[in-house]
Protein backbone atom coordinates (compact mmCIF):
# COMPACT_ATOMS: atom_id res chain seq x y z
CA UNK A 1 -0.65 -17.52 2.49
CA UNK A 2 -1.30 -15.77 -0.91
CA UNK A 3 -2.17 -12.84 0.55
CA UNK A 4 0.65 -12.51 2.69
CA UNK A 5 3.23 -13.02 -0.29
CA UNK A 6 1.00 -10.27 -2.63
CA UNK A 7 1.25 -7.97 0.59
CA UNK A 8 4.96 -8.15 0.96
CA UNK A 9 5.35 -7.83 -3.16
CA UNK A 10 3.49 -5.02 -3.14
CA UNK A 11 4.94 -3.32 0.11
CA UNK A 12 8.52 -3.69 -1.94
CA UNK A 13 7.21 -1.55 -4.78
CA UNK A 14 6.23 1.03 -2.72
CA UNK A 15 8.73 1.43 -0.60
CA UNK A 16 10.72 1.42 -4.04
CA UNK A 17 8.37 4.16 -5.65
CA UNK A 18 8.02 6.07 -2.26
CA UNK A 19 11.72 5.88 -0.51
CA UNK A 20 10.36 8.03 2.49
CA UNK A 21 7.25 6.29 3.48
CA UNK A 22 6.54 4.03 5.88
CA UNK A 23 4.85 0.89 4.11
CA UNK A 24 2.51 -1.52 6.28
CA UNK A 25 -0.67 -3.91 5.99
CA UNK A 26 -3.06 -5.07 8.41
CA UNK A 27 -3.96 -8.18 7.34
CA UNK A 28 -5.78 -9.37 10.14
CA UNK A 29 -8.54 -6.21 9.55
CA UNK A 30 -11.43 -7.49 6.81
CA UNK A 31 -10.60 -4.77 4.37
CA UNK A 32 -6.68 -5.45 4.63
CA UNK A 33 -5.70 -2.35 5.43
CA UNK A 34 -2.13 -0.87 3.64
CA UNK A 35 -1.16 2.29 5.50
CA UNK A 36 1.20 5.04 3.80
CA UNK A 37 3.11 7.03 5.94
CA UNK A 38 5.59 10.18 5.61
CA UNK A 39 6.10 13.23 3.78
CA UNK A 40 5.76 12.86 0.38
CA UNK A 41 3.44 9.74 -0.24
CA UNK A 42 1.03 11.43 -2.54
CA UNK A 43 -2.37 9.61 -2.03
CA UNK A 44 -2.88 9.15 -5.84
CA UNK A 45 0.46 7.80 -6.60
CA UNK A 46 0.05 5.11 -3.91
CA UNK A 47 -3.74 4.77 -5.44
CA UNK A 48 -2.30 4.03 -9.04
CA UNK A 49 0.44 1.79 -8.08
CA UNK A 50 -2.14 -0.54 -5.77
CA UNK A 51 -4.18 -0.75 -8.72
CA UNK A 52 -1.67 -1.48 -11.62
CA UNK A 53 -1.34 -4.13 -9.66
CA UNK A 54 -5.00 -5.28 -9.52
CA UNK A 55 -6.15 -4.51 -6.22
CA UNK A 56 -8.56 -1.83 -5.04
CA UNK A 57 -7.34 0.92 -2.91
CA UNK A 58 -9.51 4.21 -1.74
CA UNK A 59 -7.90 6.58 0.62
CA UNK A 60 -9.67 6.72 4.39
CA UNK A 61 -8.34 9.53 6.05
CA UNK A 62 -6.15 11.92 5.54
């Protein structure tokens, strides 16, 4: 249930910080995937927010 709470924290600040993007996890997936969608959602901003926060975040495909 932690993870679920964390997810939806964290999917507030970035749809805060990133107005235009579309915010979503796949919690189900074993890496717990957070997709970033939309114009203007620079990869590294999304990068340095995840890990102020203390999680690990790498971009898969552009």
């Amino acid at each position: 249930m932690a993870r679920v709470s964390q997810a939806h924290a964290l999917a507030q600040l970035l749809t805060q910080q990133l107005p235009g993007c579309k915010i979503s996890f796949d919690l189900d997936d074993c890496d717990r995937i957070l997709r970033v969608e939309g114009n203007g959602c620079p990869p590294e901003l999304v990068i340095e927010l995840v890990q102020e926060n203390g999680f690990f975040c790498q971009v898969l495909e552009e």
